[in-house]
Protein backbone atom coordinates (compact mmCIF):
# COMPACT_ATOMS: atom_id res chain seq x y z
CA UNK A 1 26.51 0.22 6.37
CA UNK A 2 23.54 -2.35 5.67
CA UNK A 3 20.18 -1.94 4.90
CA UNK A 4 18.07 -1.59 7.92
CA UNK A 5 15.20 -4.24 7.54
CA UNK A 6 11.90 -4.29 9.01
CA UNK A 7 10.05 -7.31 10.17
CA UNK A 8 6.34 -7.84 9.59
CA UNK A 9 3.98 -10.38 9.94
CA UNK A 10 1.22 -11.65 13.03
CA UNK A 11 2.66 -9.01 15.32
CA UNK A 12 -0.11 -9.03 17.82
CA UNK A 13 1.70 -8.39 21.13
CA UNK A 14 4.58 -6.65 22.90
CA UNK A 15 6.24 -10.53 23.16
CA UNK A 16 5.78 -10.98 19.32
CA UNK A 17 7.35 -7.85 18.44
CA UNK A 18 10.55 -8.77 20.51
CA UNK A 19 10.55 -12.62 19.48
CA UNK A 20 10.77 -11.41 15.75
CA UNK A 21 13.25 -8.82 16.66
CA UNK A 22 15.50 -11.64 18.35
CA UNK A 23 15.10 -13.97 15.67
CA UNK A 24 15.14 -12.15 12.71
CA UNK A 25 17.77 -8.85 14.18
CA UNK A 26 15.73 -6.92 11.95
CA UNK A 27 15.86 -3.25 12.76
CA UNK A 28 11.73 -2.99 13.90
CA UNK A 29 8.84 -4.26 13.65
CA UNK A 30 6.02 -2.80 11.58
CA UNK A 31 2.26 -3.61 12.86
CA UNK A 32 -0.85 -3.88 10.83
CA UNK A 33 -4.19 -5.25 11.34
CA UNK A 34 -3.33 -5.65 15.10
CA UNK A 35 -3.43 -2.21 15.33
CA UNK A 36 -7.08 -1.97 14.91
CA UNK A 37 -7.55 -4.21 17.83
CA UNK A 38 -5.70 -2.66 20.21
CA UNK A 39 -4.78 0.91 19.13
CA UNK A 40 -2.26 1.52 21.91
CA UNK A 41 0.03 -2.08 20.55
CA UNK A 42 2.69 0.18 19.40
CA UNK A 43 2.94 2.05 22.88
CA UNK A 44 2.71 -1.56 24.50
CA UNK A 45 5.67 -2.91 22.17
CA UNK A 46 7.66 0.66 23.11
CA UNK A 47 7.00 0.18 26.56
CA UNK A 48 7.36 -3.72 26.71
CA UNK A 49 4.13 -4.17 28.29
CA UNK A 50 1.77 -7.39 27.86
CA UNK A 51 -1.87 -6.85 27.40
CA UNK A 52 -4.65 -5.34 24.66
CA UNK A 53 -6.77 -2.83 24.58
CA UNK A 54 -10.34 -3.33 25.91
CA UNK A 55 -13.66 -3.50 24.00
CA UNK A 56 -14.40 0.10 25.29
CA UNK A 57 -10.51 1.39 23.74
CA UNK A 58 -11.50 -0.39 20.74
CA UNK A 59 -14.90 1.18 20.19
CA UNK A 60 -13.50 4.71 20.92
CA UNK A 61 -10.64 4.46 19.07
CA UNK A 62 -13.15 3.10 15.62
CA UNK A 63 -15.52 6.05 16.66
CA UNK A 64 -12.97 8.36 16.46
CA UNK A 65 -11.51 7.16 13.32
CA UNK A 66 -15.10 6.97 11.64
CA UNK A 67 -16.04 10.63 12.86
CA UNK A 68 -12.60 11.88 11.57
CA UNK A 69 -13.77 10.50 8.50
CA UNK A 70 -17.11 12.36 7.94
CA UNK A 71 -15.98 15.49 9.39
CA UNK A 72 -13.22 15.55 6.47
CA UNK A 73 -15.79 15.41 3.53
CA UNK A 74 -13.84 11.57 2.82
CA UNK A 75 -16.34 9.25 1.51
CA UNK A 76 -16.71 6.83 4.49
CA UNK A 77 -15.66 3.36 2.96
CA UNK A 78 -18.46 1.47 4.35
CA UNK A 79 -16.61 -1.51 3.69
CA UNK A 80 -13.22 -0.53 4.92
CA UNK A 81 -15.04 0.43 7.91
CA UNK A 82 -16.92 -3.24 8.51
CA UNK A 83 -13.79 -4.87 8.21
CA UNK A 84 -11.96 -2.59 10.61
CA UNK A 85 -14.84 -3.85 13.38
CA UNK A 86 -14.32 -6.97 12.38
CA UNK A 87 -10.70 -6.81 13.35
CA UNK A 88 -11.25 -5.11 15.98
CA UNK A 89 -14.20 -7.48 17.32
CA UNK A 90 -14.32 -10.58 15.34
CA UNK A 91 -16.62 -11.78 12.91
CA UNK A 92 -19.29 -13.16 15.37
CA UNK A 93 -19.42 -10.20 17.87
CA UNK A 94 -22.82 -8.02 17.91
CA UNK A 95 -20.56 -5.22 17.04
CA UNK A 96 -19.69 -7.16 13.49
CA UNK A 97 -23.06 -7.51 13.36
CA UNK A 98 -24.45 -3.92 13.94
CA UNK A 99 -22.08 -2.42 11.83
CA UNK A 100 -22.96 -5.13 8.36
CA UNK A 101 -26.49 -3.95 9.34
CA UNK A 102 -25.68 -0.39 9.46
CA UNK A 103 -25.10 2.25 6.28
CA UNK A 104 -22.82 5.43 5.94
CA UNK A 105 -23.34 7.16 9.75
CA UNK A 106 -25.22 4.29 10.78
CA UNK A 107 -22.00 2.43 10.78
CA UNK A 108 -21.28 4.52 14.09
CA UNK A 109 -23.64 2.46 15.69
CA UNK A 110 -21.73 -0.04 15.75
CA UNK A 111 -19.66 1.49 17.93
CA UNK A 112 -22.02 1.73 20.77
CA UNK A 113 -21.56 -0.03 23.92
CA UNK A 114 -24.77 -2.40 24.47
């Protein structure tokens, strides 16, 4: 009985997930930063679907996440936070901007649609 072995790495899509699968024969595949961008990748990769999440998924999703946050008594990590959105967005989108602009529950503001 081997080690089962888990591939990782740029994982961004249902297709990547199975091309690193077929050329590795790792066991899985283990997501990361793509997650933020399109919280529903794993379900994607499960169901072999193609596609990502839209901007309004996104924003829900890093609402959510930021509310669960303050409602725990967590310290917010302001800057765990701004580079979530920036994931999630990209480093020139007005929500990258809003939320570098924003402080503790300002940051949800970022989250707004405009």
């Amino acid at each position: 009985c081997g080690v089962p072995v888990i591939g990782n790495g740029d994982v961004v899509s249902s297709a990547d997930a199975v091309s690193l699968v077929r050329a590795t024969g790792c066991a899985g595949v283990a997501v990361g930063r793509a997650f933020l961008r399109d919280p529903w990748l794993i379900r994607r990769i499960a169901d072999d679907e193609a596609g990502q999440g839209s901007a309004d998924d996104r924003r829900t999703f890093l609402r959510a996440l930021a509310e669960r946050s303050l409602r725990s008594g967590a310290p917010l990590r302001r800057n765990w936070l701004i580079e979530c959105v920036k994931l999630a967005f990209g480093a020139e989108s007005e929500e990258f901007r809003r939320a570098i602009r924003g402080n503790g529950g300002d940051l949800l503001s970022a989250f707004e649609k405009r």
